[in-house]
N, C-alpha and C. Protein backbone atom coordinates (compact mmCIF):
# COMPACT_ATOMS: atom_id res chain seq x y z
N UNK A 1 11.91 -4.50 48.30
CA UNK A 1 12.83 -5.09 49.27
C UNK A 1 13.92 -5.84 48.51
N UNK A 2 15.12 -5.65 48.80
CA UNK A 2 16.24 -6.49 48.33
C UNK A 2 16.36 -7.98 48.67
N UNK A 3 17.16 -8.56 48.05
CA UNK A 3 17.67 -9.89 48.20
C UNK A 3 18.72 -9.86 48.83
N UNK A 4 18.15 -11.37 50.12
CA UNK A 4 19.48 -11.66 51.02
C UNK A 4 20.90 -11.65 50.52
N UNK A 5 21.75 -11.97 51.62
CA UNK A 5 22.72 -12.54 51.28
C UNK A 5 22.42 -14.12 51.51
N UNK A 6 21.58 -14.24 52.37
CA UNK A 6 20.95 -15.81 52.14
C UNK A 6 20.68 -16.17 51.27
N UNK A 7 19.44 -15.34 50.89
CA UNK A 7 18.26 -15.90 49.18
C UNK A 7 19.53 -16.10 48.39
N UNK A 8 20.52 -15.05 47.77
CA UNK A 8 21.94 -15.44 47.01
C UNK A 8 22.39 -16.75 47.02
N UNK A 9 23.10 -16.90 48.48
CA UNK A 9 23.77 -18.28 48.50
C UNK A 9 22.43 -19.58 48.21
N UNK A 10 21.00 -19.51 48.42
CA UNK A 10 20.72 -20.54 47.96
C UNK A 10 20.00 -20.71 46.31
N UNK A 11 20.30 -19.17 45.77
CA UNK A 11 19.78 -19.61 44.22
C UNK A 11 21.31 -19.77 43.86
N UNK A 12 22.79 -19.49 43.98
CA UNK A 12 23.64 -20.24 43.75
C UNK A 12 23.56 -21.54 43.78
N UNK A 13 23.42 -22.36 45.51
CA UNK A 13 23.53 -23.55 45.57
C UNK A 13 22.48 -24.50 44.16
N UNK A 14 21.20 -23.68 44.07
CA UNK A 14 20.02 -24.38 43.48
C UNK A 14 20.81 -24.19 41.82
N UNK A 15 21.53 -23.13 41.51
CA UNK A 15 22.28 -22.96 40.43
C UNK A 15 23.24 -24.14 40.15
N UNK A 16 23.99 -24.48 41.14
CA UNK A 16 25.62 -25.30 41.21
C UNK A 16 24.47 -26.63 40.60
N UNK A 17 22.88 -26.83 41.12
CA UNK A 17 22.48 -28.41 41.03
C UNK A 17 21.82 -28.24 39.26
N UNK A 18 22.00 -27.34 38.92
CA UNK A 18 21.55 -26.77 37.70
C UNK A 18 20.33 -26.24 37.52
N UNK A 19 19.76 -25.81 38.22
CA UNK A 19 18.30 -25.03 38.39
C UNK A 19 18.25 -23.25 37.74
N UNK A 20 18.16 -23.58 36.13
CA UNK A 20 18.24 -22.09 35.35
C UNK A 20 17.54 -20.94 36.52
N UNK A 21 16.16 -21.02 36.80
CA UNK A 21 15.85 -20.32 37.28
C UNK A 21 16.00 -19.84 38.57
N UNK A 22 16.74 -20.37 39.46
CA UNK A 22 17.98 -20.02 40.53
C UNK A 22 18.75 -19.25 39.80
N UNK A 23 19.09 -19.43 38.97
CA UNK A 23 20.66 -18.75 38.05
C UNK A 23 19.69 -17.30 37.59
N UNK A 24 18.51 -17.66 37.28
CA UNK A 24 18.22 -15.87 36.47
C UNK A 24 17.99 -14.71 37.72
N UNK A 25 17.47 -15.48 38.90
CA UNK A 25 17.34 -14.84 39.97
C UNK A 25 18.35 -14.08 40.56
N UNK A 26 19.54 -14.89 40.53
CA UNK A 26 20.75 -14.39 41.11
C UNK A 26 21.53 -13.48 40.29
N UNK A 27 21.36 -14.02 38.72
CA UNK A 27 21.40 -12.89 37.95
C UNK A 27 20.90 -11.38 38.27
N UNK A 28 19.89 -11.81 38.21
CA UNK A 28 19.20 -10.10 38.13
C UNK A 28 18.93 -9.52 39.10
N UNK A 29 19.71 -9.69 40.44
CA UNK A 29 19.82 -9.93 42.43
C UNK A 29 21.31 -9.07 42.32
N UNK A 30 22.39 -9.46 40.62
CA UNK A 30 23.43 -9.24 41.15
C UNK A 30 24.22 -8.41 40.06
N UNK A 31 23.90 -8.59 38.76
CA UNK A 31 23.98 -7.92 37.65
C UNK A 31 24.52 -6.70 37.18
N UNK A 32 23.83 -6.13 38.55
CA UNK A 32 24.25 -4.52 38.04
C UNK A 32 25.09 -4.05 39.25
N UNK A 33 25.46 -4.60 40.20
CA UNK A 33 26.27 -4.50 41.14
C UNK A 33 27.45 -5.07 40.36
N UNK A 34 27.62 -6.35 39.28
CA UNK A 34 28.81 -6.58 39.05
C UNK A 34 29.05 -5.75 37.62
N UNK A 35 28.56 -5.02 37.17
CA UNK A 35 28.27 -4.48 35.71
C UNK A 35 29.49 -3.18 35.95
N UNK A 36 29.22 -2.82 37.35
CA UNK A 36 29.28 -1.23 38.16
C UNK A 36 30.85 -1.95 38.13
N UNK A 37 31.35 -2.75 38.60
CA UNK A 37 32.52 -3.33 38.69
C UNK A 37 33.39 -2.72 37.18
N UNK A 38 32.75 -4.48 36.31
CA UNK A 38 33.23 -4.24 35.34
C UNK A 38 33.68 -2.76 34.53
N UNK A 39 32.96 -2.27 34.23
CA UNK A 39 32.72 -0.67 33.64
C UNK A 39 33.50 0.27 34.57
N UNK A 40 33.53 -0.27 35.51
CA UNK A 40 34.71 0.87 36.25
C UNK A 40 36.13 0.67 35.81
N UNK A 41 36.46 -0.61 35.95
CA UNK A 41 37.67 -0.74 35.63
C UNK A 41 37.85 -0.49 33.68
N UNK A 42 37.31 -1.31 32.68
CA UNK A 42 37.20 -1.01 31.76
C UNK A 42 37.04 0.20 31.34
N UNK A 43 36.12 0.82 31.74
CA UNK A 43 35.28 1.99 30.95
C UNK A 43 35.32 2.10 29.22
N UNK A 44 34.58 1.09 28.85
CA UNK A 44 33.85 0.75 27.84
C UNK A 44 32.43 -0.22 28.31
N UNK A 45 31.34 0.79 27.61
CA UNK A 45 30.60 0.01 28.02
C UNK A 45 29.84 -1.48 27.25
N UNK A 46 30.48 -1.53 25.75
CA UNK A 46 29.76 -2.45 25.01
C UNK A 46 31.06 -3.86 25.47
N UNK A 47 32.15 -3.67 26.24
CA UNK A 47 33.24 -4.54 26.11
C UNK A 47 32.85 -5.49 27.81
N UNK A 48 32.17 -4.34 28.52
CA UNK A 48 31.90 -4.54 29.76
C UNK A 48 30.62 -5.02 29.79
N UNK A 49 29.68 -5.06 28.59
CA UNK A 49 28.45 -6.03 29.03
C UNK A 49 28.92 -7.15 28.60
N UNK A 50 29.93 -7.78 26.90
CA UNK A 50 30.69 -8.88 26.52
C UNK A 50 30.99 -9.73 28.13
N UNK A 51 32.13 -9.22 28.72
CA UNK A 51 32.97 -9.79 29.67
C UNK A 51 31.84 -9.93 31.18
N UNK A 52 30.43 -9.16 31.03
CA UNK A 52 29.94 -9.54 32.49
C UNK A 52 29.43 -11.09 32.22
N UNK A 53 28.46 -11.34 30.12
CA UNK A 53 28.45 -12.41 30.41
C UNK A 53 29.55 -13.58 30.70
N UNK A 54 30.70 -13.41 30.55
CA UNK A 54 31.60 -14.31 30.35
C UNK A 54 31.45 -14.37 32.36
N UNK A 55 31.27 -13.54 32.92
CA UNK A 55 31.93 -13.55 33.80
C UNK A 55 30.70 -14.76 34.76
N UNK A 56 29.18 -14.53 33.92
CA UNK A 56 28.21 -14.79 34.73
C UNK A 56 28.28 -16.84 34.38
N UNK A 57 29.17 -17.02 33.09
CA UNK A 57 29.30 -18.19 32.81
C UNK A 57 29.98 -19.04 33.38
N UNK A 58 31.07 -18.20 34.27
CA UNK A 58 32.15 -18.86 35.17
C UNK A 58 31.75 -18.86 36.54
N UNK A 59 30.38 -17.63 36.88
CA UNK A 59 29.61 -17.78 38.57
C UNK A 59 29.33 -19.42 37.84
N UNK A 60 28.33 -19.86 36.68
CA UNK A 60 27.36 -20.76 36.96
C UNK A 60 28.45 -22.07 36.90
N UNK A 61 30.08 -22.21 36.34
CA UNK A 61 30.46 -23.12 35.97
C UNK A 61 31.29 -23.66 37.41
N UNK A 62 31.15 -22.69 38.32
CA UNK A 62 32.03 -22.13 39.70
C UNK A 62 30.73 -22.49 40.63
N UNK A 63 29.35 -22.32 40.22
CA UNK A 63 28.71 -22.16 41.41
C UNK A 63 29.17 -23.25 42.91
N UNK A 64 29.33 -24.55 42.21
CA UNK A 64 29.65 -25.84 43.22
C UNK A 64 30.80 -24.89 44.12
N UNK A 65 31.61 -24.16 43.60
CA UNK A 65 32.93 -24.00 44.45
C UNK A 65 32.82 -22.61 45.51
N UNK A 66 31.35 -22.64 45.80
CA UNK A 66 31.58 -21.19 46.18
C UNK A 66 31.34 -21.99 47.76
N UNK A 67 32.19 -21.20 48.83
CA UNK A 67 32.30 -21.78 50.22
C UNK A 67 32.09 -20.84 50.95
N UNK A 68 30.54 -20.65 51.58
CA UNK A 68 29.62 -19.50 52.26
C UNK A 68 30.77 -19.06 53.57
N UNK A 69 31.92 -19.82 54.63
CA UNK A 69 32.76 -19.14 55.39
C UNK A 69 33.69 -18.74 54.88
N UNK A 70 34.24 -18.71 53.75
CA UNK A 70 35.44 -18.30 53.19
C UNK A 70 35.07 -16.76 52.79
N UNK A 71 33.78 -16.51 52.39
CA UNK A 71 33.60 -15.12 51.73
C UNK A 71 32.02 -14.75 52.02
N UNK A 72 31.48 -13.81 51.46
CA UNK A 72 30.45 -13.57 51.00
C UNK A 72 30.07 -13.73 49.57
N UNK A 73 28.98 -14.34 49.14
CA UNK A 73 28.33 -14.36 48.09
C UNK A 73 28.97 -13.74 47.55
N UNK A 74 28.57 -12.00 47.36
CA UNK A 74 28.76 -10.92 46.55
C UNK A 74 29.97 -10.70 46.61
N UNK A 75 31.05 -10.82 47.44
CA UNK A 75 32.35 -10.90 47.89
C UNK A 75 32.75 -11.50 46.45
N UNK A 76 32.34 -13.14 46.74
CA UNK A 76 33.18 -13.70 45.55
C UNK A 76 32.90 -13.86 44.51
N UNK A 77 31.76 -13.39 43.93
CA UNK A 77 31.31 -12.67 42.47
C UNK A 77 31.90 -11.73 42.09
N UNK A 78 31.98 -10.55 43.23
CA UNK A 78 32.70 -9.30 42.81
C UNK A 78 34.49 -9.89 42.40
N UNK A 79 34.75 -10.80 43.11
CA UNK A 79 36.22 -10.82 43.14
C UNK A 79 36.54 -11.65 41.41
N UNK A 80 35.66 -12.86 41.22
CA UNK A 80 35.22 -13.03 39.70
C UNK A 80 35.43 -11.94 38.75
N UNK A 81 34.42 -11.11 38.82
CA UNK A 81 34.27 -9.66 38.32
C UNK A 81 35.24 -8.70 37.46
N UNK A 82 36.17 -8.26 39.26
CA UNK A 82 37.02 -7.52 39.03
C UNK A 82 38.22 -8.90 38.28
N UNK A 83 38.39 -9.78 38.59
CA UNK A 83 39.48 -10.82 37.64
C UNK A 83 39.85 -10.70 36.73
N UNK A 84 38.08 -11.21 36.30
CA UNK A 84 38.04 -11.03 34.42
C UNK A 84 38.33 -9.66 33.94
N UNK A 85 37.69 -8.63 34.46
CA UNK A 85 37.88 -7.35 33.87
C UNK A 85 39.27 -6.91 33.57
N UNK A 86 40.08 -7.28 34.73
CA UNK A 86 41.76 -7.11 34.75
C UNK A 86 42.20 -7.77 33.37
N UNK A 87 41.89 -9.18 33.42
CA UNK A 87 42.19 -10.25 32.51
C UNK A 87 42.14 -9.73 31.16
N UNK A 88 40.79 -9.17 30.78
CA UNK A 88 40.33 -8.17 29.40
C UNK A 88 41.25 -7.21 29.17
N UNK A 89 41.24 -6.23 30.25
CA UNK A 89 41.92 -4.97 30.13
C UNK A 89 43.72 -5.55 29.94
N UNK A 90 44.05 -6.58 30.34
CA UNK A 90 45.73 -6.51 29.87
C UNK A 90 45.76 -7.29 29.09
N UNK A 91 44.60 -7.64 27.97
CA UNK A 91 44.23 -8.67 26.94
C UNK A 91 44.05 -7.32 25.49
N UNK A 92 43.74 -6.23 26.30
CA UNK A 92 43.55 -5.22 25.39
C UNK A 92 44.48 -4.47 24.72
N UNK A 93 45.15 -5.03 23.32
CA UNK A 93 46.18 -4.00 23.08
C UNK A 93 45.93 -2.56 22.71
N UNK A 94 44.78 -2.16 22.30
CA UNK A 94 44.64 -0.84 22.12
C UNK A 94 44.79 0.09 23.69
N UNK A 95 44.47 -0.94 24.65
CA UNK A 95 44.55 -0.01 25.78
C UNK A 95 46.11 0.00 26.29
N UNK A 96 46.29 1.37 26.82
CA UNK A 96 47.70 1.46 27.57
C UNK A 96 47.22 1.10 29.31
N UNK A 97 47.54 -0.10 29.42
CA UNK A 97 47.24 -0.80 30.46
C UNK A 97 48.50 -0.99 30.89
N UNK A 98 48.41 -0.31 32.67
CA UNK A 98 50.05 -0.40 33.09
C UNK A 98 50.27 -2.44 33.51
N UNK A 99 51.48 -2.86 33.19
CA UNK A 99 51.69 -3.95 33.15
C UNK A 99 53.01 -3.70 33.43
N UNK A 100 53.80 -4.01 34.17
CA UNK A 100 55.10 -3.59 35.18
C UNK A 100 55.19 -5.46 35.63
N UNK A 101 56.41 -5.36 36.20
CA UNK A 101 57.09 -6.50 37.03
C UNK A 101 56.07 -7.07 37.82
N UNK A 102 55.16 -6.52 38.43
CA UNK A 102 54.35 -6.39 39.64
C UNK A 102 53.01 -7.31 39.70
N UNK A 103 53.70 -8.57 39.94
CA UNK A 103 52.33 -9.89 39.77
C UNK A 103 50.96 -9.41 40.29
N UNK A 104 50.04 -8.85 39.67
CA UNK A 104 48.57 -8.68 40.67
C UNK A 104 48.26 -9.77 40.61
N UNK A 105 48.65 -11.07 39.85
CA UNK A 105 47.90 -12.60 39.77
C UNK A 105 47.94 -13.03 41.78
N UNK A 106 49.38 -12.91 41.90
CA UNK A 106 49.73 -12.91 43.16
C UNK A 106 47.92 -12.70 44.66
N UNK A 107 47.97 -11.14 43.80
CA UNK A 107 46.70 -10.63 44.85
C UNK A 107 45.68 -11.48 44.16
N UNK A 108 45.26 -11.18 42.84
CA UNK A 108 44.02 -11.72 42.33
C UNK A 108 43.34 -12.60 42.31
N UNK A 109 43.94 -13.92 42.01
CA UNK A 109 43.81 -15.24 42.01
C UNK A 109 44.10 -16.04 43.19
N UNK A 110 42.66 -16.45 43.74
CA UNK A 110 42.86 -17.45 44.93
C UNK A 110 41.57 -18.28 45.30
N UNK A 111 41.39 -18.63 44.01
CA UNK A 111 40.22 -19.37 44.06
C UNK A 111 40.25 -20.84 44.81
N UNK A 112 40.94 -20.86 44.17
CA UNK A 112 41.61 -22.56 44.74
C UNK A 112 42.52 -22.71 45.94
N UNK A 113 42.29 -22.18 46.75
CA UNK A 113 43.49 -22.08 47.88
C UNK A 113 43.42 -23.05 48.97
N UNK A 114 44.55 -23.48 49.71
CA UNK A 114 43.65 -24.25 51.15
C UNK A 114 43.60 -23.45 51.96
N UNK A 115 43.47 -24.11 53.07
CA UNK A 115 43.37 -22.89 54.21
C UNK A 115 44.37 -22.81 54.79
N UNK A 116 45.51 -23.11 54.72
CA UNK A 116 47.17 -22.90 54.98
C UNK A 116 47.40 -21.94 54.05
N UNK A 117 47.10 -22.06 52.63
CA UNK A 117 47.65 -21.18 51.14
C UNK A 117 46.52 -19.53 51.65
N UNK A 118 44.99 -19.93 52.14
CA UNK A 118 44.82 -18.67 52.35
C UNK A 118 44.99 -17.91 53.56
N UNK A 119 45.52 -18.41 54.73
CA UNK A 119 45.99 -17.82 55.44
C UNK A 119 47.23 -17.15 55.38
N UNK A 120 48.26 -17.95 54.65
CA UNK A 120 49.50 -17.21 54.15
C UNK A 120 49.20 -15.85 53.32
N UNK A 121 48.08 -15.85 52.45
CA UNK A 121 48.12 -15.12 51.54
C UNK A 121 47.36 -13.86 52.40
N UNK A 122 46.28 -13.94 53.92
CA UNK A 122 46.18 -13.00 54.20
C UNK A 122 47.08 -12.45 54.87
N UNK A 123 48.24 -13.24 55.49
CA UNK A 123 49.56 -12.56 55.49
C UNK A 123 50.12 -12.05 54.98
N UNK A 124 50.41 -12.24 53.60
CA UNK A 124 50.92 -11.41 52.75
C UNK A 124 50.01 -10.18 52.63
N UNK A 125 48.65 -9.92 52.67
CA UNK A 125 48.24 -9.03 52.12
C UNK A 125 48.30 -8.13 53.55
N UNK A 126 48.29 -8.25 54.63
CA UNK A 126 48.53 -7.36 55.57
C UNK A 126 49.52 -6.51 55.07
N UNK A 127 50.88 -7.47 55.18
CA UNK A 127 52.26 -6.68 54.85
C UNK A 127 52.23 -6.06 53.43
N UNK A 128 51.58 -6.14 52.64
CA UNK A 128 51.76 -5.20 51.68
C UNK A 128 50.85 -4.13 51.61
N UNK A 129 49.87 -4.22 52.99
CA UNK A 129 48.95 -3.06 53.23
C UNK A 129 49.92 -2.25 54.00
N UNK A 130 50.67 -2.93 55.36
CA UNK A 130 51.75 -2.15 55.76
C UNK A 130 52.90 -1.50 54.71
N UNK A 131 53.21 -2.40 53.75
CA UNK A 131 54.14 -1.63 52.54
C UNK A 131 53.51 -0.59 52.42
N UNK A 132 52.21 -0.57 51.67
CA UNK A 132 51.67 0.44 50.95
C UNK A 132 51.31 1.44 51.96
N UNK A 133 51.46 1.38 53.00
CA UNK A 133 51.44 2.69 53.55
C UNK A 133 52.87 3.80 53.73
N UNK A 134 53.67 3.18 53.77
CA UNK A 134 54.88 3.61 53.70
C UNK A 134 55.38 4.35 52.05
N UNK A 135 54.57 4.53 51.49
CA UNK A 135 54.20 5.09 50.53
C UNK A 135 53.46 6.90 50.88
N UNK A 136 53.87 7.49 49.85
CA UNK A 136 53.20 8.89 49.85
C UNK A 136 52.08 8.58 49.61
N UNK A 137 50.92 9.65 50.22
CA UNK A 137 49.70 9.39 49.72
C UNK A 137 49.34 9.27 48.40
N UNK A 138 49.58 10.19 47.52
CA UNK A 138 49.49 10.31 46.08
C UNK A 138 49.80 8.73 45.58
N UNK A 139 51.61 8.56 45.87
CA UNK A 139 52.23 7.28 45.27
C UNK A 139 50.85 6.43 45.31
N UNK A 140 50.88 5.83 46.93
CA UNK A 140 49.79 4.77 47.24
C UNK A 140 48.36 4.96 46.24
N UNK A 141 47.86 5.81 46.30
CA UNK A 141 46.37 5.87 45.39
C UNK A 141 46.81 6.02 43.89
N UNK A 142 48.14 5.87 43.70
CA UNK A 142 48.28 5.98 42.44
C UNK A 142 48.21 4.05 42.09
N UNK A 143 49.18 3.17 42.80
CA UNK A 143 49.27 1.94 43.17
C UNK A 143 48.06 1.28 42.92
N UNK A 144 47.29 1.55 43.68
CA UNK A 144 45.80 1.32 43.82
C UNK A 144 44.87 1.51 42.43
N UNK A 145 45.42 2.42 42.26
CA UNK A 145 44.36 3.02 40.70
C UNK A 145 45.06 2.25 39.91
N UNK A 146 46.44 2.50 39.17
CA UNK A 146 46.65 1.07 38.20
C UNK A 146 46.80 -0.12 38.53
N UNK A 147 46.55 -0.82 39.67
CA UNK A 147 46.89 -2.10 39.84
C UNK A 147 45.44 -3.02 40.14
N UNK A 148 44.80 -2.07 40.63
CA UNK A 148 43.76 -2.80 41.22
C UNK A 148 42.06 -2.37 40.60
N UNK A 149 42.41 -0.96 40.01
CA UNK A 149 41.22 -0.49 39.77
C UNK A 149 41.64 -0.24 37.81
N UNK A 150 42.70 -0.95 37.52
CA UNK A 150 42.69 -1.11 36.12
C UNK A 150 43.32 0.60 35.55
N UNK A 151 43.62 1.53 36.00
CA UNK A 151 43.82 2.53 35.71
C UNK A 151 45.03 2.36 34.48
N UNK A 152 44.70 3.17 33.22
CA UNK A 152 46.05 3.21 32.49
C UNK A 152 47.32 4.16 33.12
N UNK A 153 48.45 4.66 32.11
CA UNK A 153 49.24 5.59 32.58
C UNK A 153 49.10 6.90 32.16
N UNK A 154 48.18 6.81 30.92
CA UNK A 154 47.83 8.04 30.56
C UNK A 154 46.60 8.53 31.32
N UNK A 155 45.77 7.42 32.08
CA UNK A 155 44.69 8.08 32.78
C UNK A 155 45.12 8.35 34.20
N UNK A 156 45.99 7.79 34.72
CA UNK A 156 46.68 8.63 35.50
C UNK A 156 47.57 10.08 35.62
N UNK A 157 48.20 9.82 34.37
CA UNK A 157 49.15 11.13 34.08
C UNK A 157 47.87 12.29 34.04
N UNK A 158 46.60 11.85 33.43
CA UNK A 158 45.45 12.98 33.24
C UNK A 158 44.84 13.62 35.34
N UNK A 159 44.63 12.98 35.89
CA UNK A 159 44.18 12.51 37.23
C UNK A 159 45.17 13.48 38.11
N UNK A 160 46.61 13.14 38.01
CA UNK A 160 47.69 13.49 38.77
C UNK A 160 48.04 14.75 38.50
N UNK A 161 47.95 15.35 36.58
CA UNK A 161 48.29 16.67 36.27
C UNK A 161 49.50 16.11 36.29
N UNK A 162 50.40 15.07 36.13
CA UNK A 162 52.05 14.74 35.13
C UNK A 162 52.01 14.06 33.96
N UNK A 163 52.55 14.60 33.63
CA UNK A 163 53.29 14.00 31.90
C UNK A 163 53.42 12.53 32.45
N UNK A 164 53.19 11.72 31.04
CA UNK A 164 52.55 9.96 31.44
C UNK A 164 54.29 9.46 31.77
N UNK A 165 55.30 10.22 31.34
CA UNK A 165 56.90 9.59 32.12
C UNK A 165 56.77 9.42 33.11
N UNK A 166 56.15 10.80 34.05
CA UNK A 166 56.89 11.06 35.27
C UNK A 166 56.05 9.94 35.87
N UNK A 167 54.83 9.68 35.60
CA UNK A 167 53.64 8.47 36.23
C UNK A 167 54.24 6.97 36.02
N UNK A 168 55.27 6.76 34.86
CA UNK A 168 55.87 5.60 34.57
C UNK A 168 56.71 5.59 35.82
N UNK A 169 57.78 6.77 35.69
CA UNK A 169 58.66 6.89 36.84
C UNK A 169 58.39 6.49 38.27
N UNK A 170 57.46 6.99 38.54
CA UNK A 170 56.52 7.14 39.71
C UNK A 170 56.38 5.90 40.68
N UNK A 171 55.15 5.12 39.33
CA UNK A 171 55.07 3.52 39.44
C UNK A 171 56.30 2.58 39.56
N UNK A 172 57.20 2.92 39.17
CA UNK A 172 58.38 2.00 39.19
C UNK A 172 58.63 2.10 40.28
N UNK A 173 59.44 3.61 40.80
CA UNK A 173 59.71 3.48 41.98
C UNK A 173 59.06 2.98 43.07
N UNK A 174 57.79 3.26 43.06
CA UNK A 174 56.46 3.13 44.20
C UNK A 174 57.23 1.34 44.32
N UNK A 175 56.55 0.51 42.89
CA UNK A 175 56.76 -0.82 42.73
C UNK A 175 58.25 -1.03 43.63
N UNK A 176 59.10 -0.66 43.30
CA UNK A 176 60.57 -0.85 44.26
C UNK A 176 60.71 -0.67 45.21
N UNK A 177 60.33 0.25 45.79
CA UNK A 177 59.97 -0.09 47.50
C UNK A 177 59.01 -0.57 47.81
N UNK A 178 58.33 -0.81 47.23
CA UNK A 178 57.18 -2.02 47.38
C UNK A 178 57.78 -3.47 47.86
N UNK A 179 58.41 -3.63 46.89
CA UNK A 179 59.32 -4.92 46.61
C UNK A 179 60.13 -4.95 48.00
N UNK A 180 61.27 -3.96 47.89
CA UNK A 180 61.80 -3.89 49.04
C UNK A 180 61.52 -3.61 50.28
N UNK A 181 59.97 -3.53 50.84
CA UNK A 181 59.89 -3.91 51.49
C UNK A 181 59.06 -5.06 52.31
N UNK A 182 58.54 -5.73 50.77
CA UNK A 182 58.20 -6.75 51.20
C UNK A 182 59.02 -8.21 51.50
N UNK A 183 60.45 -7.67 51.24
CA UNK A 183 61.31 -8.71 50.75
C UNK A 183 61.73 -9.28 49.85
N UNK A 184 61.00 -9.03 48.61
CA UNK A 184 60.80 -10.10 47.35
C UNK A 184 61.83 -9.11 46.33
């Protein structure tokens, strides 16, 4: 039988009061659900066990801040998760990691928000779900794959069947009516 999303939030809480063995529980409750994260976006797997612990050091240094109506447990582990992994991957110079005009900090980061800052921000993210539809299908899942799911341009150019220009090209434009029609 699996572990709640209850049992979670209270070996966190028992974690935030410093109770290791709350913390190994939730560890090994959550581990490979955030591993699956990491390694997706990366795809390396010795760089992606490095960065899950980093990642599991910032659940336990974070546990106090986690706020059971704002999210789900696994919600905001995963969102941890995918952060750091981003964070690595455009930390990585060997990787061709697309990095364009195009703030994902904007989407990524909202740990600290109030509830004025995150309501604005699920405003924003509507309208750039409405942007992104106004997008070709291809464009949009291309958007999606380097921005959010860490995709390079050469692993796109491989994916799409274009030469890694026309995928540079692509992204720019996509990014510009993006822009324009979000206003910014």
């Amino acid at each position: 039988m699996g572990t709640s999303t209850r049992d979670l939030e209270q070996f966190l809480a028992r974690a935030a009061d410093g109770d290791m063995d709350a913390f190994g529980h939730l560890y090994h409750a959550t581990s490979a659900k955030l591993f699956g994260i990491v390694l997706r976006i990366l795809k390396n797997r010795a760089q992606s066990e490095d960065i899950l612990q980093e990642i599991y050091v910032r659940v336990w240094e974070r546990a106090g801040d986690f706020e059971p109506g704002r999210a789900s447990i696994i919600t905001w582990m995963a969102t941890i998760a995918r952060n750091r992994a981003i964070d690595a991957l455009r930390c990585d110079k060997r990787h061709d990691a697309v990095v364009d005009d195009f703030d994902i900090d904007q989407l990524a980061d909202h740990d600290d928000l109030s509830v004025a800052d995150e309501a604005e921000r699920n405003d924003d993210l509507r309208q750039l779900e409405i942007c992104l539809g106004g997008l070709d299908d291809d464009r949009r899942t291309m958007v999606r794959l380097a921005y959010l799911d860490g995709f390079s341009r050469a692993e796109l150019a491989e994916r799409f069947a274009q030469p890694v220009g026309t995928i540079k090209t692509w992204l720019h434009r996509s990014l510009k009516q993006l822009k324009e029609c979000l206003g910014s």
